[in-house]
PDB file of N, CA and C in Angstrom:
ATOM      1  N   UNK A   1      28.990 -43.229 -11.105  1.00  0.00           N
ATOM      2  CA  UNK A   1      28.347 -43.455 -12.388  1.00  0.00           C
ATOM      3  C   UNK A   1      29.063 -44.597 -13.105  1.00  0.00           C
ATOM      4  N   UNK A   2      28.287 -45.500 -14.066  1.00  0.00           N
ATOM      5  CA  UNK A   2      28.834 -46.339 -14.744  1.00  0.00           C
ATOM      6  C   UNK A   2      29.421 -46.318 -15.934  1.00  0.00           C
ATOM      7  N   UNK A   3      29.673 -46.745 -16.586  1.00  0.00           N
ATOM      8  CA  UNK A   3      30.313 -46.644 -18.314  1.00  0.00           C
ATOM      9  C   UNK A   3      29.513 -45.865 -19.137  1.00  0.00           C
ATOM     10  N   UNK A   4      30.212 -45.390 -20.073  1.00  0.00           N
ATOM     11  CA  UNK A   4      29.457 -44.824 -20.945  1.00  0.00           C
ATOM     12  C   UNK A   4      28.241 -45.882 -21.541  1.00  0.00           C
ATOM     13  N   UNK A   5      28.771 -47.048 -21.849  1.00  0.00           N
ATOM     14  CA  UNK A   5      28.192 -47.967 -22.647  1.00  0.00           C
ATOM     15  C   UNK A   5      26.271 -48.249 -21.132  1.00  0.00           C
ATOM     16  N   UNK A   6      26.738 -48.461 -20.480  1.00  0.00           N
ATOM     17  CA  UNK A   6      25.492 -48.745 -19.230  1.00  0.00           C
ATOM     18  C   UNK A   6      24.518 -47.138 -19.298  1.00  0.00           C
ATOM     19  N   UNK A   7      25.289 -45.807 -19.354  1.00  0.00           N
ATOM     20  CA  UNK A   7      24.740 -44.686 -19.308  1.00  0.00           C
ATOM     21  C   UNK A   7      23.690 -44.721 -20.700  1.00  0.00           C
ATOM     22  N   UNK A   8      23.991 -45.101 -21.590  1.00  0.00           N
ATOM     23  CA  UNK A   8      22.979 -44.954 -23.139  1.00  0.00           C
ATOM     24  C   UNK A   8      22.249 -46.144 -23.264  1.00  0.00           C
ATOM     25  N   UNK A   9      22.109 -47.280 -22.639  1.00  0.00           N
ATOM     26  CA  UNK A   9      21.212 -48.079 -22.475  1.00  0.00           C
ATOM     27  C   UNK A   9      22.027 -49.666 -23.526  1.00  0.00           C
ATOM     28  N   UNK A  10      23.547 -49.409 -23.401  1.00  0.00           N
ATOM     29  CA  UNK A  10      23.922 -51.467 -23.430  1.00  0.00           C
ATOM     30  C   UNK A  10      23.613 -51.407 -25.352  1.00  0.00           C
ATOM     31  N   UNK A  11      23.897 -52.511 -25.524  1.00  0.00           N
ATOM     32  CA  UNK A  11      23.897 -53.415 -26.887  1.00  0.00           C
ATOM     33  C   UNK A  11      22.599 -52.325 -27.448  1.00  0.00           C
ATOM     34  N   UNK A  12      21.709 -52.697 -26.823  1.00  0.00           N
ATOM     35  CA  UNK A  12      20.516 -52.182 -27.576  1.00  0.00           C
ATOM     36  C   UNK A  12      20.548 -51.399 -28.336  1.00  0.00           C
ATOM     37  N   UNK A  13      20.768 -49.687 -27.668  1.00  0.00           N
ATOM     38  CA  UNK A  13      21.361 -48.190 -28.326  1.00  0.00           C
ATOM     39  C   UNK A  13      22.184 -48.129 -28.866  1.00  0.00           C
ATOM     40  N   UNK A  14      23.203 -48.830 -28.636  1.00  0.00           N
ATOM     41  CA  UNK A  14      24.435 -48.942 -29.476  1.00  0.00           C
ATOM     42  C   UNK A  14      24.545 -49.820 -30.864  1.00  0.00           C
ATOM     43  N   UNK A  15      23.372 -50.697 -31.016  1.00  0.00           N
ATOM     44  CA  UNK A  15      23.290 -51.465 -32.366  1.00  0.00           C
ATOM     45  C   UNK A  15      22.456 -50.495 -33.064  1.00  0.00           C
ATOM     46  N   UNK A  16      21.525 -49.708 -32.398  1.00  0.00           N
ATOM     47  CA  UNK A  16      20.935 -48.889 -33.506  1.00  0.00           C
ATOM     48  C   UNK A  16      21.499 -47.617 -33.726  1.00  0.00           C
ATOM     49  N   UNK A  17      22.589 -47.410 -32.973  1.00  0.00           N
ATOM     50  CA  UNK A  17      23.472 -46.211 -33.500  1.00  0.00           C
ATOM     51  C   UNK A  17      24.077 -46.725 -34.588  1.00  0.00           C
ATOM     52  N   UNK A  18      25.182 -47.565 -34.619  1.00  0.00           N
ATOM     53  CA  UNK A  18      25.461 -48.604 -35.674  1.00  0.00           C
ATOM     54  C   UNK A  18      24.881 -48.513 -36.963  1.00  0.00           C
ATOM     55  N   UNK A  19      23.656 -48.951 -36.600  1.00  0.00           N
ATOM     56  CA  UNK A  19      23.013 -49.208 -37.574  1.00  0.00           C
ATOM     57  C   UNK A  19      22.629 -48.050 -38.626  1.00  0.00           C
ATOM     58  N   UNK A  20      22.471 -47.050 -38.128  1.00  0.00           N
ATOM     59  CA  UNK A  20      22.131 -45.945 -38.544  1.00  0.00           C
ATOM     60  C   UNK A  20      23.280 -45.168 -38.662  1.00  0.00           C
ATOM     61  N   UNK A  21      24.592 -45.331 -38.401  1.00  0.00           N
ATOM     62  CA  UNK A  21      25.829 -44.709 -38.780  1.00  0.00           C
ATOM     63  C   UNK A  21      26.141 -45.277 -40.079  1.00  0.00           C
ATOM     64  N   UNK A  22      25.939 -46.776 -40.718  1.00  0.00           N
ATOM     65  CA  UNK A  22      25.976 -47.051 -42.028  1.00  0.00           C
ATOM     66  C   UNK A  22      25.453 -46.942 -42.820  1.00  0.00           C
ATOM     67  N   UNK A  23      23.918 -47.052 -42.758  1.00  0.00           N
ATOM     68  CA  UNK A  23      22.874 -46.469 -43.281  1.00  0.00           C
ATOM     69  C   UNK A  23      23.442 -44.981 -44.167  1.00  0.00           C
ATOM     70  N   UNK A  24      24.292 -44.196 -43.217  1.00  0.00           N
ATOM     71  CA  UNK A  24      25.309 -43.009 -43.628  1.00  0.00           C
ATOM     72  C   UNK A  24      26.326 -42.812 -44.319  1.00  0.00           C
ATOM     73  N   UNK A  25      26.652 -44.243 -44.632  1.00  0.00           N
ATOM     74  CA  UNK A  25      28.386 -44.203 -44.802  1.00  0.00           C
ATOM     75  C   UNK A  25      27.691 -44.868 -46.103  1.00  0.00           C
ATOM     76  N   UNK A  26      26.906 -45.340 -45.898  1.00  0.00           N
ATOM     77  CA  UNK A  26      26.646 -46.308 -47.351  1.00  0.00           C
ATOM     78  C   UNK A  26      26.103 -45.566 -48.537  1.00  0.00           C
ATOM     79  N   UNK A  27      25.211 -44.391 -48.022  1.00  0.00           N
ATOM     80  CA  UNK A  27      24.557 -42.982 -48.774  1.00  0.00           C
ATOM     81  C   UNK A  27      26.053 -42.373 -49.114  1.00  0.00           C
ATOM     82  N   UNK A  28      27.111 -42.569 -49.057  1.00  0.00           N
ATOM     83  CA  UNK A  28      28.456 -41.875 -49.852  1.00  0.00           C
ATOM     84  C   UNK A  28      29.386 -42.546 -50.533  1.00  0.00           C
ATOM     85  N   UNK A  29      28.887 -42.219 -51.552  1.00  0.00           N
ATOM     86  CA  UNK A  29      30.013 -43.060 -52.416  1.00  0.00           C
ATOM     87  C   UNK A  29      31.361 -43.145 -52.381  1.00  0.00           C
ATOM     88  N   UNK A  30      32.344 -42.315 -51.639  1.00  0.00           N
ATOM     89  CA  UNK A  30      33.224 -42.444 -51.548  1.00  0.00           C
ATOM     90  C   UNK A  30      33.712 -43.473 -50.811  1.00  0.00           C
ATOM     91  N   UNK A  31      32.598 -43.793 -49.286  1.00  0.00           N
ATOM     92  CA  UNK A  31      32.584 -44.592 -48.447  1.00  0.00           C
ATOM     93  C   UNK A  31      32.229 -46.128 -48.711  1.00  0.00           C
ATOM     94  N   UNK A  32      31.016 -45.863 -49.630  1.00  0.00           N
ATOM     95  CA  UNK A  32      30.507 -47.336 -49.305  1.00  0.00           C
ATOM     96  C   UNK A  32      31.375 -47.857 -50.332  1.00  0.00           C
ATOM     97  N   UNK A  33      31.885 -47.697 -50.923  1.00  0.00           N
ATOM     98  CA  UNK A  33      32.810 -48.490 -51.607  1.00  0.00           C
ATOM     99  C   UNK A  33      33.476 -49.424 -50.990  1.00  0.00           C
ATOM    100  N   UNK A  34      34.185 -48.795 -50.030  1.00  0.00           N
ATOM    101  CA  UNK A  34      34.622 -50.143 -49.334  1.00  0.00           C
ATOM    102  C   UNK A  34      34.036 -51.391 -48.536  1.00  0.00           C
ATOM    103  N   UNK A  35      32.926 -51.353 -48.868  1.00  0.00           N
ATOM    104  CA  UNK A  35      31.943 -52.566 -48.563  1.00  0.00           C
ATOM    105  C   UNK A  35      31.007 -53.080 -49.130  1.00  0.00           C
ATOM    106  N   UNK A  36      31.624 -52.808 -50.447  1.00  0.00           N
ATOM    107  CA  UNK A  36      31.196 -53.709 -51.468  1.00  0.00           C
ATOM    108  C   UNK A  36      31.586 -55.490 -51.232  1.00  0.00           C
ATOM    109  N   UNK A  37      30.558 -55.855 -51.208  1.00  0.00           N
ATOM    110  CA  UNK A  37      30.592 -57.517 -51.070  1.00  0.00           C
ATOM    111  C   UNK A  37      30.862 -57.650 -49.523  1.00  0.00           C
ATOM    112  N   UNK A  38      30.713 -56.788 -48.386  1.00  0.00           N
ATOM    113  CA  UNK A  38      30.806 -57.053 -47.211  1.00  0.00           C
ATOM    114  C   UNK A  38      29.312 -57.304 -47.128  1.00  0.00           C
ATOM    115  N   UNK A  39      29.463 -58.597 -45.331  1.00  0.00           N
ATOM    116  CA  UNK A  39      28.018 -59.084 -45.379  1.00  0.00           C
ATOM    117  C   UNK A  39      27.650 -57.806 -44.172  1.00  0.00           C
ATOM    118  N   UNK A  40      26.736 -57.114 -44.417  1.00  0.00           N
ATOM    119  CA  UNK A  40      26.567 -56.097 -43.739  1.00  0.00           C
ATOM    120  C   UNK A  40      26.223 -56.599 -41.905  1.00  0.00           C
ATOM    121  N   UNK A  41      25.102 -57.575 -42.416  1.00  0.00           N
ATOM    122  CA  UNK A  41      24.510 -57.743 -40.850  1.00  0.00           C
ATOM    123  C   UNK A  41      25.895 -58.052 -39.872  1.00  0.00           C
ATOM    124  N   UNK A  42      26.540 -59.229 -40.076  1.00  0.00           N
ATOM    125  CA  UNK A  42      28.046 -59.606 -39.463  1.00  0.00           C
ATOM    126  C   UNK A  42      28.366 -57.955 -39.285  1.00  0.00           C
ATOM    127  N   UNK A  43      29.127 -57.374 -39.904  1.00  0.00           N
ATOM    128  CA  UNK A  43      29.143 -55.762 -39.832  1.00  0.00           C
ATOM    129  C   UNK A  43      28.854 -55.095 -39.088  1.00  0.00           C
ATOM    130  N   UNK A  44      27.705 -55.326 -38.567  1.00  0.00           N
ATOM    131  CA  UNK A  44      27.044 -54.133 -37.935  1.00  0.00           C
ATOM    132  C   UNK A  44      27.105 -54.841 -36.712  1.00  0.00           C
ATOM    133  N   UNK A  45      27.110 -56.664 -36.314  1.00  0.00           N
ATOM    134  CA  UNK A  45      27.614 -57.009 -35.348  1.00  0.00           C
ATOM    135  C   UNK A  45      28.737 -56.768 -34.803  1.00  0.00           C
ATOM    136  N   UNK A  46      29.693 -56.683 -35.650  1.00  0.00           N
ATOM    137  CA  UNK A  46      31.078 -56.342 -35.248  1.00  0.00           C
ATOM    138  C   UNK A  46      31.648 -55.129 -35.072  1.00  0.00           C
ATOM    139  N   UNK A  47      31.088 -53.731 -35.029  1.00  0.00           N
ATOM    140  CA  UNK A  47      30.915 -52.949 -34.734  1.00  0.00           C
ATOM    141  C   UNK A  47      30.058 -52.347 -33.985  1.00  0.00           C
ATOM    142  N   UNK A  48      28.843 -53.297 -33.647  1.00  0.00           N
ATOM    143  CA  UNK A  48      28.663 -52.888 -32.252  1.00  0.00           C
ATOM    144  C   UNK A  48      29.220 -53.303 -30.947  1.00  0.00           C
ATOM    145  N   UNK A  49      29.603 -54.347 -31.506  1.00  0.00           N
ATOM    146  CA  UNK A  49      30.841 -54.860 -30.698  1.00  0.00           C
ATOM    147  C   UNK A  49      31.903 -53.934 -30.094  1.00  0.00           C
ATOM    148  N   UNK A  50      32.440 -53.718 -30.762  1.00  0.00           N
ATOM    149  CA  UNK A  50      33.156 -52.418 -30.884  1.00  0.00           C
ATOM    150  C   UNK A  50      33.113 -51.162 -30.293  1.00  0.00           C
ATOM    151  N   UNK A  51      32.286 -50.750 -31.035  1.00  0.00           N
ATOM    152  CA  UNK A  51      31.555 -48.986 -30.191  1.00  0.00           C
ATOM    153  C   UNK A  51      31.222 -50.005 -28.576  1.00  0.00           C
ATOM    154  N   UNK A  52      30.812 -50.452 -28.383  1.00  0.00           N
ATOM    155  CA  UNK A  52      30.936 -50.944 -27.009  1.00  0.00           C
ATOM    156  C   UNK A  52      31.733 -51.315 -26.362  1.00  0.00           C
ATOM    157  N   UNK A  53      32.728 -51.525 -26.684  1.00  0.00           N
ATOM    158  CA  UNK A  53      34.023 -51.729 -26.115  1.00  0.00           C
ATOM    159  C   UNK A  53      34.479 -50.352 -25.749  1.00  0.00           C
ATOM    160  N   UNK A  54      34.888 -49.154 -26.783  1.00  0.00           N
ATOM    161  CA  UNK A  54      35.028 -48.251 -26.737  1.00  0.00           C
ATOM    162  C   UNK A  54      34.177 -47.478 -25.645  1.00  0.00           C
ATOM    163  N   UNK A  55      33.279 -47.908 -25.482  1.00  0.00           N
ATOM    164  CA  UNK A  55      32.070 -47.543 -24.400  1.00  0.00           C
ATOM    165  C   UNK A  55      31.828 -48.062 -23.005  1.00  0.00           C
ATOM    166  N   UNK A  56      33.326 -48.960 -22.969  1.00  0.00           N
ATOM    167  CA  UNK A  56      33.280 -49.569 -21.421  1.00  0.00           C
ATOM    168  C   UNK A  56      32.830 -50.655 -21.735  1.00  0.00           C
ATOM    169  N   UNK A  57      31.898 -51.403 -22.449  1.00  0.00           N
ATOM    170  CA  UNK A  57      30.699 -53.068 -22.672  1.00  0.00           C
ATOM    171  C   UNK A  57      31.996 -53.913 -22.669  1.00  0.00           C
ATOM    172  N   UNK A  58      31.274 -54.795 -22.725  1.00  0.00           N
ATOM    173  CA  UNK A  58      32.080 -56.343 -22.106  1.00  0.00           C
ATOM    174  C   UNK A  58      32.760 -56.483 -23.703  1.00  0.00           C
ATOM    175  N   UNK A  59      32.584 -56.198 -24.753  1.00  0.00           N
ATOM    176  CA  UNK A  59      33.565 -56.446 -25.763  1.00  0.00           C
ATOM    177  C   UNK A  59      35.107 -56.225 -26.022  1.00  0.00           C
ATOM    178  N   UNK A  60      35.919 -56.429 -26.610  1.00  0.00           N
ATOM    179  CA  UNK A  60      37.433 -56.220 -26.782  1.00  0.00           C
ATOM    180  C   UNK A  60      37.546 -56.333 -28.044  1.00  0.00           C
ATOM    181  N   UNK A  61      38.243 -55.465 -28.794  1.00  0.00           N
ATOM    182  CA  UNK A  61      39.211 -55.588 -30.182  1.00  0.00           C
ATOM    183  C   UNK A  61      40.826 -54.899 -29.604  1.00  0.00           C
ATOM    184  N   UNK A  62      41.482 -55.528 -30.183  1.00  0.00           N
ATOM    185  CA  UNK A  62      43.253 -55.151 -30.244  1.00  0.00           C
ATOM    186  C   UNK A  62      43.018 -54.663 -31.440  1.00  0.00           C
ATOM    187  N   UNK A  63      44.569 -53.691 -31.198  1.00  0.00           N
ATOM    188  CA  UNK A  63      44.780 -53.029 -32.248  1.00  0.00           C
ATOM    189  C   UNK A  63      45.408 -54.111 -33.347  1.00  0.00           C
ATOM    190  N   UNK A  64      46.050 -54.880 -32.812  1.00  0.00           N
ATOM    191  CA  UNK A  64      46.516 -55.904 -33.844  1.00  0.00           C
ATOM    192  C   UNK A  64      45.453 -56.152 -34.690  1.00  0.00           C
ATOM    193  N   UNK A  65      44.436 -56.817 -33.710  1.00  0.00           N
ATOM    194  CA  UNK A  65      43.177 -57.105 -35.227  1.00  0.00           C
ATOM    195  C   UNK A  65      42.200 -56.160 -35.513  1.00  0.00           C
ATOM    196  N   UNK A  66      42.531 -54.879 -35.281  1.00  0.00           N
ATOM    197  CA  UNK A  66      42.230 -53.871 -36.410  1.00  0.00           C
ATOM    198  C   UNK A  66      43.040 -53.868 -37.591  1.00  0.00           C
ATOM    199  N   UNK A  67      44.188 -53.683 -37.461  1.00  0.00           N
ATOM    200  CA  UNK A  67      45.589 -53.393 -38.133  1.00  0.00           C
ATOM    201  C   UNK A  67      45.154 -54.947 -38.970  1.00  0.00           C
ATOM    202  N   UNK A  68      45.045 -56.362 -38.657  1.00  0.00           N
ATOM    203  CA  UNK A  68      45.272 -57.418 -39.614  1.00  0.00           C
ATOM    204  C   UNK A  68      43.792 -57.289 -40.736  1.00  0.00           C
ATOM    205  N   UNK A  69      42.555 -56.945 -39.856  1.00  0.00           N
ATOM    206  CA  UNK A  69      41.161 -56.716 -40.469  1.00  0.00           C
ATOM    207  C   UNK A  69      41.463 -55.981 -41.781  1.00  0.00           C
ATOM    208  N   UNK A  70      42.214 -54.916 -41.435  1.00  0.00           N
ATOM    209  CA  UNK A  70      41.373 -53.742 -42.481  1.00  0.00           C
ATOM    210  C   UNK A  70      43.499 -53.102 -43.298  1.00  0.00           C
ATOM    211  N   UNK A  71      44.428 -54.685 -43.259  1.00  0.00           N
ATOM    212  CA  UNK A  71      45.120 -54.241 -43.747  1.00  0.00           C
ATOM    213  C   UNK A  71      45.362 -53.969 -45.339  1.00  0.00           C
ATOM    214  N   UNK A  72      44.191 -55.120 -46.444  1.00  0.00           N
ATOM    215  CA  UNK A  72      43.955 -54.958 -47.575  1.00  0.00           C
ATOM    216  C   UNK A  72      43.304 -53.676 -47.954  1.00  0.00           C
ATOM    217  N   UNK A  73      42.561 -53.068 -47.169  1.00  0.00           N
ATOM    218  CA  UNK A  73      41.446 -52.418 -47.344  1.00  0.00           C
ATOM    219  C   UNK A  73      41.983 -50.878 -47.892  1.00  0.00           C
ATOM    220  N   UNK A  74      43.071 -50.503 -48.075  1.00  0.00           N
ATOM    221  CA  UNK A  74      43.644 -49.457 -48.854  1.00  0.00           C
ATOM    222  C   UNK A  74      43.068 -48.196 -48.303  1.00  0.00           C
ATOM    223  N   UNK A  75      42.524 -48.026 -47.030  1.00  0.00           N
ATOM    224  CA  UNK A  75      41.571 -47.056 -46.125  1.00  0.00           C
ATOM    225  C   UNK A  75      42.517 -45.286 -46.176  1.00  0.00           C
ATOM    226  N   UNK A  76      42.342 -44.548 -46.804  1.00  0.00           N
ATOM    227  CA  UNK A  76      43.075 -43.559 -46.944  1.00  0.00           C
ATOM    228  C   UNK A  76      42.670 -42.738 -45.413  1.00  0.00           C
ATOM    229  N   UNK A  77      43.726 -41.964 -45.063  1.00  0.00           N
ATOM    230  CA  UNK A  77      43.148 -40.864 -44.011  1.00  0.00           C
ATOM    231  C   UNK A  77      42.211 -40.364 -44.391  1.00  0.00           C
ATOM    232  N   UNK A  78      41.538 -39.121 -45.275  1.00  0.00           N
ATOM    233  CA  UNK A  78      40.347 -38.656 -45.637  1.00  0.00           C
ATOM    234  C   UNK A  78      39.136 -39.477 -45.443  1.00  0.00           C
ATOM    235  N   UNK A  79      39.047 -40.666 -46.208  1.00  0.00           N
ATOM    236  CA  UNK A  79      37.945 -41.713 -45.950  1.00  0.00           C
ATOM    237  C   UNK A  79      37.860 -41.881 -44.295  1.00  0.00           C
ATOM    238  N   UNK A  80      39.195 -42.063 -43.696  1.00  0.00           N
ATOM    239  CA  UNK A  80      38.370 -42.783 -42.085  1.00  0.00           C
ATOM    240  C   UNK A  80      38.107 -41.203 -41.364  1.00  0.00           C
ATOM    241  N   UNK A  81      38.880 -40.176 -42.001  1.00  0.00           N
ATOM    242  CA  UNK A  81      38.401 -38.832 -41.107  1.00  0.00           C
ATOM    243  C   UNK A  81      36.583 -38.636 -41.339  1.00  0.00           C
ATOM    244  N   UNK A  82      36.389 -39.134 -42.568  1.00  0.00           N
ATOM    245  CA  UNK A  82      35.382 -38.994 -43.140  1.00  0.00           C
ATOM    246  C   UNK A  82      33.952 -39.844 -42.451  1.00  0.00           C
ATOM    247  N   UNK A  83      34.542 -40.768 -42.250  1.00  0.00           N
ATOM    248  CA  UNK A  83      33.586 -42.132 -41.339  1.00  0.00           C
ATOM    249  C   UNK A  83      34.077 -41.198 -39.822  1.00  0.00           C
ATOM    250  N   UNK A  84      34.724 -40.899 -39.229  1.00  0.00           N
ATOM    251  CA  UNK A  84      34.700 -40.685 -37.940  1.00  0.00           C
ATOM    252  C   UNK A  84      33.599 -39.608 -38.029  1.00  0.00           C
ATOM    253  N   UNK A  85      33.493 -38.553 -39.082  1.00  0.00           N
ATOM    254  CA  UNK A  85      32.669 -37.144 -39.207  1.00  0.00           C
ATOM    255  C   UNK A  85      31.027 -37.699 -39.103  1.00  0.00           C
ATOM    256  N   UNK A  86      30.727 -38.848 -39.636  1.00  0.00           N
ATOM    257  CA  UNK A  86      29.323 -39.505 -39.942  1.00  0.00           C
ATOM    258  C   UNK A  86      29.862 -40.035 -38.393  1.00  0.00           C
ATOM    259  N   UNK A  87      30.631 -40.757 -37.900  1.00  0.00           N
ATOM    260  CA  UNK A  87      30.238 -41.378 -36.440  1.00  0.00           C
ATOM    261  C   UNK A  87      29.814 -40.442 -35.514  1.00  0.00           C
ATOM    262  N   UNK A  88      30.368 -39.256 -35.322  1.00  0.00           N
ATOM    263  CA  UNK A  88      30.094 -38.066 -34.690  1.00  0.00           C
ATOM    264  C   UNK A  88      28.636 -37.457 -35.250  1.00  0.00           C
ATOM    265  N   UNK A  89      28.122 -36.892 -36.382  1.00  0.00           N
ATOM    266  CA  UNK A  89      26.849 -36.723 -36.605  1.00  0.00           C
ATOM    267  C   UNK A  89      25.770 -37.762 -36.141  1.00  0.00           C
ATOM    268  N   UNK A  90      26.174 -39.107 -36.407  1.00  0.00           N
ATOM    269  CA  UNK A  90      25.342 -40.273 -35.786  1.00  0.00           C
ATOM    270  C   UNK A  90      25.324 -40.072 -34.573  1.00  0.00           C
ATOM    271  N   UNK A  91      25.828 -40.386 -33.510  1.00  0.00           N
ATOM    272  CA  UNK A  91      26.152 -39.895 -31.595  1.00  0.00           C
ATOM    273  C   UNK A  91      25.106 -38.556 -31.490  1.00  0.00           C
ATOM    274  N   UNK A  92      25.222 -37.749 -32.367  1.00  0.00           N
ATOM    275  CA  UNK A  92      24.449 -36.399 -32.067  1.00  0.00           C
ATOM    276  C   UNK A  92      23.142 -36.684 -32.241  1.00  0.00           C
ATOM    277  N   UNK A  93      23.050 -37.386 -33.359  1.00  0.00           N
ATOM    278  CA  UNK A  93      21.078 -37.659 -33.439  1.00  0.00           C
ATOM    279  C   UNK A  93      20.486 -38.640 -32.870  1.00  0.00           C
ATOM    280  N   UNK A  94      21.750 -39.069 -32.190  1.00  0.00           N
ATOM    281  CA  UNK A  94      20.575 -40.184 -30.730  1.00  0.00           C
ATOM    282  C   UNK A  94      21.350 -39.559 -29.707  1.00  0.00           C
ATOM    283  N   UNK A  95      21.783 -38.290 -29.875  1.00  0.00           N
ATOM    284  CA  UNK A  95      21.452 -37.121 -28.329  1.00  0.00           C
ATOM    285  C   UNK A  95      22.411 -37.469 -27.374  1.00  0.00           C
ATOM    286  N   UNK A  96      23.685 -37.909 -27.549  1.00  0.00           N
ATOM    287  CA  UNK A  96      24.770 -38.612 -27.063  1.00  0.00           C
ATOM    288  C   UNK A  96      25.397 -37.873 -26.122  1.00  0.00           C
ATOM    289  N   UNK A  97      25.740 -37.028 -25.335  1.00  0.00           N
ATOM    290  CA  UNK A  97      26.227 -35.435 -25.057  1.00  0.00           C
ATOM    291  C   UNK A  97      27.548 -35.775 -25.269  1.00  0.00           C
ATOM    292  N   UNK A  98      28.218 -34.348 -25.910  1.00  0.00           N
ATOM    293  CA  UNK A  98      29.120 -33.751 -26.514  1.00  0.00           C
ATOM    294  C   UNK A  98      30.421 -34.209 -25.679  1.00  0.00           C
ATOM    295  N   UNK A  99      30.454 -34.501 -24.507  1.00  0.00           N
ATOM    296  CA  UNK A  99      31.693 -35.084 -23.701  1.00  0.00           C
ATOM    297  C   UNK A  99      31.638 -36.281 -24.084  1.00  0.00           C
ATOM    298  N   UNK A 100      30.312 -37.219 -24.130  1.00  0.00           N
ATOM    299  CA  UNK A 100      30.959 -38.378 -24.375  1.00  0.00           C
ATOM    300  C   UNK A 100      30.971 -38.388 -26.226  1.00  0.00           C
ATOM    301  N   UNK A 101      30.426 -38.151 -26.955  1.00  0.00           N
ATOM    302  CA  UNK A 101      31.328 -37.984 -28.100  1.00  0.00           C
ATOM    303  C   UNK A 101      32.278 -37.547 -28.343  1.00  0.00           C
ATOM    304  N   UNK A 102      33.145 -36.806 -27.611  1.00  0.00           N
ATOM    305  CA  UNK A 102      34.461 -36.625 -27.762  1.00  0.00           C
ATOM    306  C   UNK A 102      35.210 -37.651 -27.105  1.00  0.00           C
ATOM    307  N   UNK A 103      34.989 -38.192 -26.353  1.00  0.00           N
ATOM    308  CA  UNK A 103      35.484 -39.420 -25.780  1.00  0.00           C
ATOM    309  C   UNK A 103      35.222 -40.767 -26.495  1.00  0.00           C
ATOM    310  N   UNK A 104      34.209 -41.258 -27.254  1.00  0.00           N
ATOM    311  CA  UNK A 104      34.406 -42.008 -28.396  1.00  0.00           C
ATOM    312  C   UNK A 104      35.316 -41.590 -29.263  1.00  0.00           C
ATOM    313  N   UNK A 105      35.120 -40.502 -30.010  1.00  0.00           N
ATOM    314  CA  UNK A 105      35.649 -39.886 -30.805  1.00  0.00           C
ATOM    315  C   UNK A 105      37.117 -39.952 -30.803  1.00  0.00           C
ATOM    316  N   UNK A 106      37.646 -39.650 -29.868  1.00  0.00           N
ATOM    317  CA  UNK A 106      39.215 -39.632 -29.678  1.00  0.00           C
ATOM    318  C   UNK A 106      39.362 -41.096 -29.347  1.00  0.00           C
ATOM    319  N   UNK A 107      38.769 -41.890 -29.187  1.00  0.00           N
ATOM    320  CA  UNK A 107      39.197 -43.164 -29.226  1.00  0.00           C
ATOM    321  C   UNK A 107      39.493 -43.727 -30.383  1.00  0.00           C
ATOM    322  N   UNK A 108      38.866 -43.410 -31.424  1.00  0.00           N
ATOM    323  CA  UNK A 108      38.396 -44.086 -32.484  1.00  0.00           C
ATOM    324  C   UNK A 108      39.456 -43.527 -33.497  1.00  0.00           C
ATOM    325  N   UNK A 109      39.672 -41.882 -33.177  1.00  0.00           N
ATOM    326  CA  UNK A 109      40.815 -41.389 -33.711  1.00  0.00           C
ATOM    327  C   UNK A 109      42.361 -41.955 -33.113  1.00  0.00           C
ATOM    328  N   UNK A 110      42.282 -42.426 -32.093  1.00  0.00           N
ATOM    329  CA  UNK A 110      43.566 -42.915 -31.378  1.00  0.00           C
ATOM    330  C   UNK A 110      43.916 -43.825 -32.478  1.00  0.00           C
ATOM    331  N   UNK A 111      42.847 -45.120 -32.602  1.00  0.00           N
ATOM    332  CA  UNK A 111      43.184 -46.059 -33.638  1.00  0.00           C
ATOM    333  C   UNK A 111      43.686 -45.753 -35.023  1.00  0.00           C
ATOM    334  N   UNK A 112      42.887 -44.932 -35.459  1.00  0.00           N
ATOM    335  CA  UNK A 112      43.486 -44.350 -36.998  1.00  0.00           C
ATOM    336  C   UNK A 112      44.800 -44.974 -37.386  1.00  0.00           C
ATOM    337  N   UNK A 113      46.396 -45.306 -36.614  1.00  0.00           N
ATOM    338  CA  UNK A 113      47.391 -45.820 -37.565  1.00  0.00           C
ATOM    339  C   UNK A 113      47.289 -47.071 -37.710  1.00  0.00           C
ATOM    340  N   UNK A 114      46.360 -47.986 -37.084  1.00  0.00           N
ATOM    341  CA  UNK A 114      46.143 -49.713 -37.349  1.00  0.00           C
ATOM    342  C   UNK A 114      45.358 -49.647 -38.284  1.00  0.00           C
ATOM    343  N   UNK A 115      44.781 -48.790 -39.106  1.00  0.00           N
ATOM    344  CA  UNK A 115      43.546 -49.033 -39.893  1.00  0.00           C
ATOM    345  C   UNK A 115      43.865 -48.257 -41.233  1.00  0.00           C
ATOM    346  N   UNK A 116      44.030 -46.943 -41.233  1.00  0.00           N
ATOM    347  CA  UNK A 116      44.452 -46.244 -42.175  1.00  0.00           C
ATOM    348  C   UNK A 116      46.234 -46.704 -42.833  1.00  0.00           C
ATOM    349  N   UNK A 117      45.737 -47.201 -44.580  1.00  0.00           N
ATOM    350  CA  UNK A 117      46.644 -47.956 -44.928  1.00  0.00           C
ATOM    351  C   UNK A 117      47.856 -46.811 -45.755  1.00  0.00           C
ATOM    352  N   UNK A 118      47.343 -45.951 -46.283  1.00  0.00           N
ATOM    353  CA  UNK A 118      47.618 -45.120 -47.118  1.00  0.00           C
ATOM    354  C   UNK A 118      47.567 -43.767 -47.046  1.00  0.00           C
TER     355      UNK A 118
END
């Protein structure tokens, strides 16, 4: 079998997971705050970027440029536990199975000390 990212169908599924994971984050005020004055579309490129990487796809981020990205960004633990909880509900409503959301999932939690400032 191939990557996770080849198993859910590539860029495609994965930009409209994306897409629809902010759509989520942006409905909470606690969240969308921090993307105020971000240009969303770039955004949602660069995070599908991302979740695809995480997914095996031909993309790459270092932790370094997580850690330099999002070092202003004052990102408390609660807030990114909070975005990982909406990434996980998102994965579920495009039917993701439960192994490989835990396998995003713990990826994404691996990162947590390059990102979370506070």
């Amino acid at each position: 079998m191939g990557t996770l990212f080849e198993k859910y169908g590539g860029f495609s599924t994965i930009s409209r997971i994306v897409s629809a994971f902010y759509d989520q984050v942006l409905d909470a005020p606690d969240l969308a705050r921090y993307f105020a004055g971000t240009d969303m579309r770039r955004l949602v490129d660069h995070q599908t970027k991302f979740i695809a990487a995480i997914m095996g796809g031909p993309a790459s981020y270092s932790n370094e440029q997580l850690e330099r990205v999002h070092a202003r960004m004052n990102i408390s633990e609660a807030d990114y536990l909070a975005v990982v909880a909406v990434l996980r509900e998102t994965l579920e409503d495009f039917d993701i199975e439960e192994s490989d959301i835990a396998t995003i999932c713990n990826d994404v939690m691996a990162r947590m000390r390059f990102i979370v400032t506070k």
